[in-house]
N, C-alpha and C. Protein backbone atom coordinates (compact mmCIF):
# COMPACT_ATOMS: atom_id res chain seq x y z
N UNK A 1 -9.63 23.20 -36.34
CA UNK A 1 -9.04 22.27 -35.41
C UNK A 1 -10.16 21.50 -34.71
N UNK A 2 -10.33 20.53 -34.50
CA UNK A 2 -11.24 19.56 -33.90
C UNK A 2 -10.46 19.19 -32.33
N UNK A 3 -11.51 19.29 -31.62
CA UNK A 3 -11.25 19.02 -29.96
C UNK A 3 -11.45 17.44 -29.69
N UNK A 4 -11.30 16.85 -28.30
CA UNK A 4 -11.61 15.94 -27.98
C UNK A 4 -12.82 15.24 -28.19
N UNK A 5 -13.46 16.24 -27.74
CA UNK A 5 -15.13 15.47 -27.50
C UNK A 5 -15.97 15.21 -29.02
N UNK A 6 -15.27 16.76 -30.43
CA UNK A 6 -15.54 15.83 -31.57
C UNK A 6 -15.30 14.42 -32.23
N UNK A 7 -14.13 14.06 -31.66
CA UNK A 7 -13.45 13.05 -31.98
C UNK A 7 -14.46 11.57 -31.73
N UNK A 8 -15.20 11.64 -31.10
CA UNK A 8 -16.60 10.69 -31.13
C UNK A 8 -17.49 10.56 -32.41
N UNK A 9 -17.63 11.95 -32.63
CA UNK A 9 -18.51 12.19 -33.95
C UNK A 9 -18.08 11.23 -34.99
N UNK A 10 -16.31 11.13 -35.07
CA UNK A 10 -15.65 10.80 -36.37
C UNK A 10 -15.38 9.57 -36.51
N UNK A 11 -15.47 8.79 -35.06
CA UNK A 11 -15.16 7.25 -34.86
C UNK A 11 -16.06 6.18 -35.35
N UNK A 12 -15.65 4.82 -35.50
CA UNK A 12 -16.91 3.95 -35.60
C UNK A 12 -15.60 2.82 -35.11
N UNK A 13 -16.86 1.37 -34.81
CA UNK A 13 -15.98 0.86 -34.13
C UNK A 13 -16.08 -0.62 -34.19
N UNK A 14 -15.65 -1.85 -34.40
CA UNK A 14 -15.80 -2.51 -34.67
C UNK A 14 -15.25 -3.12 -33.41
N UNK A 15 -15.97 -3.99 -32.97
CA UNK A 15 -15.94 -4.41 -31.45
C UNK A 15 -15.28 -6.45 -31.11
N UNK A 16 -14.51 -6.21 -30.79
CA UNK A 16 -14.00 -7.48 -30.92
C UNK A 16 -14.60 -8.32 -29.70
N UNK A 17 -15.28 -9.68 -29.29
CA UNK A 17 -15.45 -9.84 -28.35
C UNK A 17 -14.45 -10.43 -27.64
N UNK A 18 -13.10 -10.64 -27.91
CA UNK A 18 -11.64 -11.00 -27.22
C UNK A 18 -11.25 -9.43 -26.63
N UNK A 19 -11.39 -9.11 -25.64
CA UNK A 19 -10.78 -7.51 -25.08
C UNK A 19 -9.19 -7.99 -25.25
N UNK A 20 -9.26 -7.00 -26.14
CA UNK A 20 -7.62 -6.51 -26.26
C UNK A 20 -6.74 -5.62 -25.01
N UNK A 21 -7.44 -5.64 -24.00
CA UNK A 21 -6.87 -4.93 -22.84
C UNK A 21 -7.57 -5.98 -21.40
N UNK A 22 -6.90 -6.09 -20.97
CA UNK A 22 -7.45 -7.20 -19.98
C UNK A 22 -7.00 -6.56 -18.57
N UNK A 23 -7.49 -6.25 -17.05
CA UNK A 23 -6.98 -5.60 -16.69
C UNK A 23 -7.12 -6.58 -15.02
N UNK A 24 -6.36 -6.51 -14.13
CA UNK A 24 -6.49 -7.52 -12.90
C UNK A 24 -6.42 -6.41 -11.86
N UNK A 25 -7.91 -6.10 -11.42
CA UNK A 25 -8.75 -5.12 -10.74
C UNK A 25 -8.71 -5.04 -9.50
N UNK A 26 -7.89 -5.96 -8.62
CA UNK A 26 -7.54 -6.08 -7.33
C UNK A 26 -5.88 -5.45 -7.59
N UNK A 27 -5.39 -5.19 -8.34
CA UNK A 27 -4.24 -4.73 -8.48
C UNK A 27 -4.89 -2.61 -7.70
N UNK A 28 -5.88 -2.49 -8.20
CA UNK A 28 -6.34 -1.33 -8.51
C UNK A 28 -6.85 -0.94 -7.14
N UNK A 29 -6.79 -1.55 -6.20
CA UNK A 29 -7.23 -1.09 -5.32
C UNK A 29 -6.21 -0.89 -4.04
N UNK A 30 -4.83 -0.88 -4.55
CA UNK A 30 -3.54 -0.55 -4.16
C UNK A 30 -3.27 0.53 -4.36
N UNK A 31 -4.01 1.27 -5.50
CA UNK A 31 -3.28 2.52 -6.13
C UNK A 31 -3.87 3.74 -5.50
N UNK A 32 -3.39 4.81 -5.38
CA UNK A 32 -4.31 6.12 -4.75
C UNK A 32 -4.54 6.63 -5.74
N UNK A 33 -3.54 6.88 -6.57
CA UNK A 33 -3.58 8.20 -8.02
C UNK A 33 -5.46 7.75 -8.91
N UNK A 34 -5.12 6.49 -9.31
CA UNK A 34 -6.12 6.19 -10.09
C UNK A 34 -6.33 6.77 -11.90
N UNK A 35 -5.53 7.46 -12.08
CA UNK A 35 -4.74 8.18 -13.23
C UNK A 35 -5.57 7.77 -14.24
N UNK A 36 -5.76 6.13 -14.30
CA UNK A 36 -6.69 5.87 -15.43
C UNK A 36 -8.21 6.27 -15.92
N UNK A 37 -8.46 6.58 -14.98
CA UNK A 37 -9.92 7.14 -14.42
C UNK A 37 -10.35 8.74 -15.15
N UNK A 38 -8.73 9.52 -14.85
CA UNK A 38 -8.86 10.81 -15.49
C UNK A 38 -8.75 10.64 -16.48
N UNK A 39 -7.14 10.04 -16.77
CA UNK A 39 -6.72 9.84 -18.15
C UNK A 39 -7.53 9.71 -19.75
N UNK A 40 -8.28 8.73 -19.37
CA UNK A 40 -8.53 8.35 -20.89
C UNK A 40 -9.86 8.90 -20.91
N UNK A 41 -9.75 9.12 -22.56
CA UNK A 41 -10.33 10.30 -23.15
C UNK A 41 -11.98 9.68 -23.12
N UNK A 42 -12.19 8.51 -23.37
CA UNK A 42 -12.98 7.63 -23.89
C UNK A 42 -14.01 7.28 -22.33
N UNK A 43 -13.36 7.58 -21.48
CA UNK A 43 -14.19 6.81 -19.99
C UNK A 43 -14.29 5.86 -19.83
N UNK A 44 -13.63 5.57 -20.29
CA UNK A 44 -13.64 3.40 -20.17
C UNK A 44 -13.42 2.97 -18.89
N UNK A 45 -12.81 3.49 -17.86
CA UNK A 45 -12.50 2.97 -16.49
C UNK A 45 -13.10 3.71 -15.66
N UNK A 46 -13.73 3.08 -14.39
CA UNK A 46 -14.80 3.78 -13.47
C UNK A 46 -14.53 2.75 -12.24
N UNK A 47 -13.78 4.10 -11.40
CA UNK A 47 -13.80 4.01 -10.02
C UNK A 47 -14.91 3.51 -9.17
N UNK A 48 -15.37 2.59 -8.45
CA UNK A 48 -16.84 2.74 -7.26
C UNK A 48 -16.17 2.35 -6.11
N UNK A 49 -16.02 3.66 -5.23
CA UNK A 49 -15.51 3.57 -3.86
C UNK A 49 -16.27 2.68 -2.82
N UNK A 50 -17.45 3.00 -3.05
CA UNK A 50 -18.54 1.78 -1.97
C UNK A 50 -17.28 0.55 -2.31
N UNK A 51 -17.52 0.05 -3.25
CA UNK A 51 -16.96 -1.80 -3.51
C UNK A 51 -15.21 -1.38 -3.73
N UNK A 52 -14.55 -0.64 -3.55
CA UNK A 52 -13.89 -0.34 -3.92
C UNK A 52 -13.03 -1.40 -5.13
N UNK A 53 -13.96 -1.46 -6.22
CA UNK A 53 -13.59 -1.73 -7.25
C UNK A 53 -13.41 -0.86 -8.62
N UNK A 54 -12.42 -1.51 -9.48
CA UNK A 54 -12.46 -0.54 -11.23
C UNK A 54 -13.13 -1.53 -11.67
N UNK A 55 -13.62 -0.49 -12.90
CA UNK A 55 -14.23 -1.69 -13.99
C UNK A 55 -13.76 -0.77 -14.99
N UNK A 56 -13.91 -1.74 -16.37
CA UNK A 56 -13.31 -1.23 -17.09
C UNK A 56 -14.19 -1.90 -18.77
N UNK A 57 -14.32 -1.22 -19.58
CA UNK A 57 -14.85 -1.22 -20.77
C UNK A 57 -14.31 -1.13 -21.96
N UNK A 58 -14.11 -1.56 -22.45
CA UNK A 58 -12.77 -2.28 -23.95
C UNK A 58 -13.70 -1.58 -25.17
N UNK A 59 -14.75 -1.91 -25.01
CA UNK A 59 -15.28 -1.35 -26.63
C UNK A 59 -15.60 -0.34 -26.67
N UNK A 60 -15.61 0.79 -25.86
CA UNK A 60 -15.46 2.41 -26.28
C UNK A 60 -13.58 2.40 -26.35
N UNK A 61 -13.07 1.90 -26.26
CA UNK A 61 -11.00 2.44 -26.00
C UNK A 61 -10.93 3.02 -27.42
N UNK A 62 -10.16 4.28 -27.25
CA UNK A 62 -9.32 4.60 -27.99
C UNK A 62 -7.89 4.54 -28.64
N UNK A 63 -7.71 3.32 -27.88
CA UNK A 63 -6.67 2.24 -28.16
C UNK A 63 -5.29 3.86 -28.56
N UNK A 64 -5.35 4.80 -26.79
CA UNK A 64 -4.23 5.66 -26.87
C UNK A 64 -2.93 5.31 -26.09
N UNK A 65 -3.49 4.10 -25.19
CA UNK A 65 -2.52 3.73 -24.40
C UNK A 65 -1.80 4.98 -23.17
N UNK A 66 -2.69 5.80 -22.96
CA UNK A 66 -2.64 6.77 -21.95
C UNK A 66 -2.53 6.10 -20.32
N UNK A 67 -3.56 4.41 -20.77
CA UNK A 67 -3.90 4.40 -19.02
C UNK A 67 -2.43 3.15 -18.73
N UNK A 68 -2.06 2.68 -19.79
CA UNK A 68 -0.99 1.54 -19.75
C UNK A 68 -0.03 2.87 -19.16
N UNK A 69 0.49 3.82 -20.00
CA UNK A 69 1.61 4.95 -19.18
C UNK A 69 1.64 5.03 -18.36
N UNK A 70 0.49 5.49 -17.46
CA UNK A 70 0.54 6.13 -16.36
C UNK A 70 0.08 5.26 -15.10
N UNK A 71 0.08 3.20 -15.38
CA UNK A 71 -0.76 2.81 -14.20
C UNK A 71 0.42 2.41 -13.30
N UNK A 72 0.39 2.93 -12.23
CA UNK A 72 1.51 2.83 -11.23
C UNK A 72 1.64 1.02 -11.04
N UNK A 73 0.27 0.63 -10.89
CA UNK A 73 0.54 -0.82 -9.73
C UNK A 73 0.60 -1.48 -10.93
N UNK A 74 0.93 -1.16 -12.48
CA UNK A 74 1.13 -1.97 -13.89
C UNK A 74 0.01 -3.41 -13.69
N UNK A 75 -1.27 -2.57 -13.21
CA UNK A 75 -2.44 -3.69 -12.94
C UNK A 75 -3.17 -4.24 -14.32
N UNK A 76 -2.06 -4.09 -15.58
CA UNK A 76 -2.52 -4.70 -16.98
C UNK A 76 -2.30 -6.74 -16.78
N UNK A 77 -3.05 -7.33 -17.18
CA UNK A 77 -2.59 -8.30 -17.59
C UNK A 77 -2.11 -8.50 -19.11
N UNK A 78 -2.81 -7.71 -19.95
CA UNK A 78 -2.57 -7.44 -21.32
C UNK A 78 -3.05 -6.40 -21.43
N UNK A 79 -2.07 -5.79 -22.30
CA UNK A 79 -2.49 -3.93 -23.02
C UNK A 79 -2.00 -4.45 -24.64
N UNK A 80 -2.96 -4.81 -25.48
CA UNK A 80 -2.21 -4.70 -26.99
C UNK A 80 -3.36 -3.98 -27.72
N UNK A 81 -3.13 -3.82 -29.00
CA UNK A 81 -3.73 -3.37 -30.24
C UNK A 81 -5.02 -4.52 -29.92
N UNK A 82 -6.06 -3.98 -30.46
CA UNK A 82 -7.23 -5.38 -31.04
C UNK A 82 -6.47 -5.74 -32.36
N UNK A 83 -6.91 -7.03 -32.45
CA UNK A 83 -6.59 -7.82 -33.21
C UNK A 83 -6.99 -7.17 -35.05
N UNK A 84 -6.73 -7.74 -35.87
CA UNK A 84 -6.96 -6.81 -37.40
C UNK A 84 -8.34 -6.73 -37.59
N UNK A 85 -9.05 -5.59 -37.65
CA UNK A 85 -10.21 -5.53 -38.65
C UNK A 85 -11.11 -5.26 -37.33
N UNK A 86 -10.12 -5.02 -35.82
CA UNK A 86 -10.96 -5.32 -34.65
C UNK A 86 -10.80 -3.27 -34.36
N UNK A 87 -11.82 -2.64 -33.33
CA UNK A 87 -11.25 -2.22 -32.58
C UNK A 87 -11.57 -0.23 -33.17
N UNK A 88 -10.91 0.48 -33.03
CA UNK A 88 -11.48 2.02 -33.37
C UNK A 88 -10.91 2.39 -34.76
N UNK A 89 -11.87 2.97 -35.57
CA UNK A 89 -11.73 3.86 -37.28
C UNK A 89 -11.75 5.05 -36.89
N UNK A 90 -10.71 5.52 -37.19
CA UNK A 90 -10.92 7.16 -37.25
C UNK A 90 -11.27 8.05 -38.37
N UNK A 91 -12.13 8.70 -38.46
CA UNK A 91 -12.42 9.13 -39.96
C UNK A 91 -12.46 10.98 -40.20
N UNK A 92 -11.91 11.61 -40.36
CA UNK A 92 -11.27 13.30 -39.91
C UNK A 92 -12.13 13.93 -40.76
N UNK A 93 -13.35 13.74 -41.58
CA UNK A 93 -13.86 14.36 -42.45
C UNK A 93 -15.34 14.24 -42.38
């Protein structure tokens, strides 16, 4: 059985420079939970309380759609797939 943190080993990634997840970051500073922060597997979203801003990073995503579920203030402007040929390979072997 393979865990989370192998699941890096197996990826490669082809990086689109159109972010397929676009996110409006003043939405984010409404929210307490912050869910996205734990959530995704990948660390793509990072809290900084000083500025109290998110930021957020598209070309590590694991395109699981964990942080679209769970964002209370729905602070997506777009959550889709990357575009074809864009975005994470998973390879189990």
């Amino acid at each position: 059985m393979i865990n989370i943190d192998e699941i890096f080993d197996y990826t490669s990634y082809n990086i689109d420079r159109e972010p397929h997840i676009v996110l409006d970051n003043t939405k984010c500073v409404t929210c307490e939970e912050r869910w996205c922060v734990n959530v995704c597997p990948a660390h793509c979203y990072a809290w900084t309380e000083e500025d109290k801003k998110m930021s957020f990073a598209h070309d590590g995503c694991l395109e699981c759609g964990s942080c679209y579920i769970l964002c209370k203030p729905q602070a997506f402007t777009r959550w889709r797939y990357p575009r074809g040929g864009y975005g994470v390979s998973y390879r189990m072997s």
